[in-house]
Each structure stands twice: as structure tokens, then as C-alpha cells.
Protein backbone atom coordinates (compact mmCIF):
# COMPACT_ATOMS: atom_id res chain seq x y z
CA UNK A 1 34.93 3.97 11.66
CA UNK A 2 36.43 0.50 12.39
CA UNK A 3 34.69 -2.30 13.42
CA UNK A 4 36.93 -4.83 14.97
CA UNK A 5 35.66 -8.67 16.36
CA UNK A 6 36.48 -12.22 17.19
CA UNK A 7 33.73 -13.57 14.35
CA UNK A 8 34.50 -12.59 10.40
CA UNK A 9 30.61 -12.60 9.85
CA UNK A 10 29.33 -10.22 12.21
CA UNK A 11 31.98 -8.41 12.26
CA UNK A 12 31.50 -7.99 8.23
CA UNK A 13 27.84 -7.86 8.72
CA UNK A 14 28.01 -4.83 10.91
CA UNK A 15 30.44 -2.84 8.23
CA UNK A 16 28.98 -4.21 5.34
CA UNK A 17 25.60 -2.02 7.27
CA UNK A 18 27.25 1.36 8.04
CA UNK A 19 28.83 1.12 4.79
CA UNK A 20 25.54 0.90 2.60
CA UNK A 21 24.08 3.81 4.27
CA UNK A 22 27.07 5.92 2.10
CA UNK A 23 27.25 7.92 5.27
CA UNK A 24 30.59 5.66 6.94
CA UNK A 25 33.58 4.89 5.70
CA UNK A 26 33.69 1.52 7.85
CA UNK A 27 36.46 -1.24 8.21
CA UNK A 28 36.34 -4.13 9.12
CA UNK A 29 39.14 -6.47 11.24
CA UNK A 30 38.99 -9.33 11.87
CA UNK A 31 41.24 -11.29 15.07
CA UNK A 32 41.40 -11.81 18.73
CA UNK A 33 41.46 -8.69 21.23
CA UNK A 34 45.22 -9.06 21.79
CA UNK A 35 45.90 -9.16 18.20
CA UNK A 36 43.89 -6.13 17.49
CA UNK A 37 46.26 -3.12 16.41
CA UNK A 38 47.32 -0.82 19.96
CA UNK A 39 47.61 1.84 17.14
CA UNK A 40 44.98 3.29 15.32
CA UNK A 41 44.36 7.30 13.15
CA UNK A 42 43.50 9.87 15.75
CA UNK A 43 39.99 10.38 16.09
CA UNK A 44 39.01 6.79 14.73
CA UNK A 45 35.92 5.42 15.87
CA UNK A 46 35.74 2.29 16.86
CA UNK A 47 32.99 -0.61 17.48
CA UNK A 48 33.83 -4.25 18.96
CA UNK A 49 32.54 -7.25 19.16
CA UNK A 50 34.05 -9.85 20.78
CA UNK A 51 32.27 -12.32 22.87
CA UNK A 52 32.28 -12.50 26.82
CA UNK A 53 35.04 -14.90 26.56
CA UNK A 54 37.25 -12.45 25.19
CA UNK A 55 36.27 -9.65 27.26
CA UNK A 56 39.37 -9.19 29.78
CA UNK A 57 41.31 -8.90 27.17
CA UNK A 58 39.09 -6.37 25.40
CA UNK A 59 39.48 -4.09 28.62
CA UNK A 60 43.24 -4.21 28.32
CA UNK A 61 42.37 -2.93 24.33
CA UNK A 62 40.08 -0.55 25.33
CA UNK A 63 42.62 1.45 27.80
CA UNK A 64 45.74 1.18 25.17
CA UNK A 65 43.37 2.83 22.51
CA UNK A 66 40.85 4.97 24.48
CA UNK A 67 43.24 8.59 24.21
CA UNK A 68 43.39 8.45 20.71
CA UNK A 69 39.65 7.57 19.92
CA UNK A 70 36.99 10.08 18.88
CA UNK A 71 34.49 6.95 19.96
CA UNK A 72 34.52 3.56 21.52
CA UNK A 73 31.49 1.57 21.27
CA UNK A 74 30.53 -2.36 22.14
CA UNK A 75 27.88 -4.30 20.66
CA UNK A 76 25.73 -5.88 22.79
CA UNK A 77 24.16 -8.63 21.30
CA UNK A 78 22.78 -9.85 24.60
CA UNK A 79 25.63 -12.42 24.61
CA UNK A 80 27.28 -10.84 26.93
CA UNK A 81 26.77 -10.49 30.63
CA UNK A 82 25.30 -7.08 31.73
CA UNK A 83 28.28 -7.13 34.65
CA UNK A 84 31.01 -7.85 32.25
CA UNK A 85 29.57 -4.82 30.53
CA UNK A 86 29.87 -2.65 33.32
CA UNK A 87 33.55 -3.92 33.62
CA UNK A 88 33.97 -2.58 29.86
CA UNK A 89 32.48 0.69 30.15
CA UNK A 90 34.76 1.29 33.72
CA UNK A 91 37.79 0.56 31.26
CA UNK A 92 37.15 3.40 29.15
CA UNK A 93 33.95 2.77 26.78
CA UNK A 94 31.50 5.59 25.63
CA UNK A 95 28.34 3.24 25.40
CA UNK A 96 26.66 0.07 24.23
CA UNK A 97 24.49 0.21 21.03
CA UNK A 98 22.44 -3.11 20.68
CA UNK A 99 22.56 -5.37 17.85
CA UNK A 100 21.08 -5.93 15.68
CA UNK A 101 20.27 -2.33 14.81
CA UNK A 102 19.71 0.14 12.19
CA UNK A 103 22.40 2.83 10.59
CA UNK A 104 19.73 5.33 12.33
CA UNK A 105 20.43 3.67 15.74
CA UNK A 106 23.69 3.87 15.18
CA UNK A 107 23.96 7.66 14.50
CA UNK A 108 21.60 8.82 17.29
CA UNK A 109 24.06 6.66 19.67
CA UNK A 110 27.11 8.42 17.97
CA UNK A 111 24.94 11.57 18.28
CA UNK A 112 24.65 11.10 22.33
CA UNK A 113 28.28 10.18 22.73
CA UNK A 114 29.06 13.88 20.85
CA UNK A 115 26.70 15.77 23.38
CA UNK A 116 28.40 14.43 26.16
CA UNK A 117 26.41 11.47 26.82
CA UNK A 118 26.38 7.44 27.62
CA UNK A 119 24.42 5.44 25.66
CA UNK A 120 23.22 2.37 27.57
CA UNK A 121 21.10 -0.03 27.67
CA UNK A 122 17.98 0.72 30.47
CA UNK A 123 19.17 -2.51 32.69
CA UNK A 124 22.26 -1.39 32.40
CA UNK A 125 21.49 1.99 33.98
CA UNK A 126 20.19 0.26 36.44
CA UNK A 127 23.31 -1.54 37.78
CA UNK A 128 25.08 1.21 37.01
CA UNK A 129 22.76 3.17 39.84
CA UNK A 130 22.99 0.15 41.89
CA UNK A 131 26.61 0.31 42.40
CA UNK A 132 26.70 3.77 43.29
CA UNK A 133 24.11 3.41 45.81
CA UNK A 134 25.66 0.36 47.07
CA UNK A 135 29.08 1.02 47.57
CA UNK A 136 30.07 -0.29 43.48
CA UNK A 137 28.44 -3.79 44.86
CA UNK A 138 25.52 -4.57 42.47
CA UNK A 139 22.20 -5.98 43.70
CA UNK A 140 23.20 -9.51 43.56
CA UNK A 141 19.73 -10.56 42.59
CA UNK A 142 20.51 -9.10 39.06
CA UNK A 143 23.65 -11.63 38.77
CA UNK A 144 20.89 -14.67 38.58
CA UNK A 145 19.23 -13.10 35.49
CA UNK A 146 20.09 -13.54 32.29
CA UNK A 147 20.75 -10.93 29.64
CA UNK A 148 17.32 -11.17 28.14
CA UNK A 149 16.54 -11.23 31.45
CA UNK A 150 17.57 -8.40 32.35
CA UNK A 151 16.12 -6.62 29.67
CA UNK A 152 12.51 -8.00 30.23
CA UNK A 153 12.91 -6.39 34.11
CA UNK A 154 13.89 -2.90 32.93
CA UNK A 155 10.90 -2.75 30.45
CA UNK A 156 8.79 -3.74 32.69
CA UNK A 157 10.04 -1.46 35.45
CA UNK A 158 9.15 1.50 32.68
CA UNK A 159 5.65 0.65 32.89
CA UNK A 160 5.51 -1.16 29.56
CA UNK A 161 2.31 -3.89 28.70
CA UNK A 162 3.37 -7.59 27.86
CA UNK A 163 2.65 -5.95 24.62
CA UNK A 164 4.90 -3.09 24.31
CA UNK A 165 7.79 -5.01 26.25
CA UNK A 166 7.47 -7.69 23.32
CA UNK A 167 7.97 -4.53 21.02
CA UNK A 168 10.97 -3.01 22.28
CA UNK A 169 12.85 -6.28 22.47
CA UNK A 170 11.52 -8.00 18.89
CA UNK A 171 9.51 -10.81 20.55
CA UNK A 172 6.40 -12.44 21.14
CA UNK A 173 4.38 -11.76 23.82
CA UNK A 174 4.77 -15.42 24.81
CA UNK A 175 7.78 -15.33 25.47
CA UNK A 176 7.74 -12.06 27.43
CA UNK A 177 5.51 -14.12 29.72
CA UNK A 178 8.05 -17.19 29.66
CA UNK A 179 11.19 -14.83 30.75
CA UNK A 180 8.59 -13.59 33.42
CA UNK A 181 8.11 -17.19 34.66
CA UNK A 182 11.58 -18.42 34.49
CA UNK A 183 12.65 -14.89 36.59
CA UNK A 184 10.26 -15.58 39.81
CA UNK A 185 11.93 -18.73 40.60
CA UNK A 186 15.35 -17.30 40.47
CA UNK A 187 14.47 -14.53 42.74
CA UNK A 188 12.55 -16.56 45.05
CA UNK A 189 8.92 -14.53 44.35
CA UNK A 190 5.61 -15.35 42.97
CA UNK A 191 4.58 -12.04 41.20
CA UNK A 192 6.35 -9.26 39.35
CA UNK A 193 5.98 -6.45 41.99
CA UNK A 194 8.03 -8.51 44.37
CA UNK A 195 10.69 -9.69 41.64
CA UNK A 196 10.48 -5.67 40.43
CA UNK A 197 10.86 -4.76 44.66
CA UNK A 198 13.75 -7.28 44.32
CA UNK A 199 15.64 -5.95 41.63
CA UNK A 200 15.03 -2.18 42.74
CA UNK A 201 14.14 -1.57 46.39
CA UNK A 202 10.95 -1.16 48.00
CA UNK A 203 11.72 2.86 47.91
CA UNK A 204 11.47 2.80 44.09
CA UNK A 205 8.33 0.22 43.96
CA UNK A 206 6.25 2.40 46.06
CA UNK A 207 5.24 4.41 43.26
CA UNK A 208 6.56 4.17 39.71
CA UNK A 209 6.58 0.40 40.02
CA UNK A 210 3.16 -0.10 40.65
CA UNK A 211 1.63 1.84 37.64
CA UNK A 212 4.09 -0.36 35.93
CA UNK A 213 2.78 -3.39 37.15
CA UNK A 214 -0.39 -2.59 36.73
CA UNK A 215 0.18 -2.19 32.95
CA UNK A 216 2.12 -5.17 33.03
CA UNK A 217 -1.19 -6.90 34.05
CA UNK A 218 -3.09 -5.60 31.54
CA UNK A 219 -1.00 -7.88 29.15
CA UNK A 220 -2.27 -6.11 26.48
């Protein structure tokens, strides 16, 4: 596998993990998207991580090396817009794993991409629905959220507690309640079914969204 990024750390970080597990033989590069070698061995796998700023470019990389790849992942580290995302997978990516993650995360991801599948974040599934639904024009309600966001929306649209959202995304159940709070302004809503009707449709709230919500309540 070869992980190639913007930032020496990370990008070291993230080999330095698949490497320890004894199952990857990882490399690691180091240098812009445009500098990035256009030619890599057949059936290389390949992770990047390169910020949002670089990400135009990092479509252009992603088309030169996508017919010679076995897989093409990007790390989301939730610096990096769930739109621009979308724009990354359209250019030719297999999936998103999220980072920071385990070598276990990373093999059941590699593990869906060899069955045929996407792996994605749940937000990102989302959009992804939206845009076929709508024509490829996202809900443009999800454009004023941020990544974290984002995230926050889709656990709670899967019926999660404050609880169990702060679980899946490695935070307190504080601030699960301060993304909350910070959302209903920027949607223009007081309560999480409407920013959840917002962000989905009333025909998808009618149901599934309001056991959610009513978990949500529970806070517990």
C-alpha cells in the first residue's frame, strides 16, 4: 500500500500504523498532489491525504492513477468538506475510511471495496442520495453544516441517544448537545425533528425520524 499526503506527520503516522500490524507493506510519500508520481506498480493501493486546499488537484491524481489501482482510498479527517468529498469519489475513489482509525478499520474498509462495495461515511450517503433524487443538486441546507456537523445529523437520523452519538464520533455528550445548538440556527429551526425534516424531507421524517428523535430526547 502507499500512503501519499501534503503533511510528513500524518502521512508517516498513518504508515507507521498499517505497518506495525505486520499485515502491510506500507509507504509513505510525502509532496503536493501534482508532485505525486502519475505512475505507480499495478495493483498498488493507495490512501491520500491531502487537505481541502489541495483537493482539485487530487481529482486530477485520482483519474491519472485510478486504471492501474487495485484501491483508492481518502482519509477523512473531518477536515474536509463532505461536498468536496463527493467531488473526489465522482473522480474515481473507492471510499472514505475516517481517521483516526484502527488497522481493523482499515481492513474491513479494504474488505468492502473487494466485495464490490463503497465505503462511506453515513452523511455522506446521504448527499450522495440527495443528488440523485435531486437532479445531482444537494440539499443546500447540508452546505451550512460543518463536517462534524454533518456527522452529528446522520447519527442522529439513525436513531442514536446523545449518548451513543457521543460514542460513535469519540466525544462528550456535551458537545453532541453544542453541535445540536449551533445546527438549529443555521437551518433556521428550533428542534431536531425540524432540522432532521430539513436535512431529509418530510417523506423520510414521518417515520424513521421520529423514533430517532425520540431517542435523541432521551439523552441518555
Amino acid at each position: 500500500m502507499t500512503v501519499i499526503g501534503r503533511h510528513a506527520r500524518k502521512t508517516g503516522d498513518f504508515a507507521a500504523l498499517l505497518n506495525s500490524s505486520g499485515g502491510f507493506r506500507c509507504r509513505a510519500i510525502t509532496c503536493l498532489p501534482d508532485q505525486a508520481p502519475r505512475s505507480l506498480p499495478k495493483q498498488t493501493q493507495i490512501v491520500f491525504l491531502f487537505p481541502e486546499v489541495d483537493f482539485h488537484m487530487t481529482a486530477s491524481l485520482i483519474v491519472a492513477l485510478r486504471p492501474r489501482t487495485r484501491s483508492l482510498l481518502l482519509l477523512d479527517d473531518l477536515g474536509v468538506s463532505r461536498l468536496v468529498l463527493l467531488s473526489a469519489l465522482e473522480a474515481g475513489a473507492d471510499g472514505i475510511i475516517a481517521w483516526p482509525c484502527s488497522v481493523h478499520e482499515v481492513w474491513r474498509v479494504l474488505a468492502v471495496i473487494e466485495h464490490g462495495g463503497t465505503p462511506l461515511p453515513p452523511e455522506l450517503t446521504t448527499l450522495l442520495l440527495d443528488r440523485l433524487r435531486q437532479g445531482r443538486q444537494v440539499n443546500p441546507d447540508w452546505h451550512r453544516l460543518t463536517p462534524r456537523e454533518a456527522r452529528v445529523m446522520a447519527a442522529v437520523a439513525d436513531g442514536l441517544s446523545y449518548k451513543l452519538v457521543a460514542e460513535r464520533l469519540g466525544i462528550t455528550v456535551g458537545t453532541v448537545q453544542n453541535h445540536l445548538n449551533n445546527i438549529y440556527p443555521k437551518l433556521g429551526v428550533h428542534s431536531c425533528t425540524s432540522a432532521l425534516a430539513k436535512l431529509y424531507g418530510t417523506a423520510t421524517t414521518e417515520g424513521s425520524t421520529d423514533a430517532a428523535v425520540k431517542l435523541v430526547n432521551r439523552r441518555t
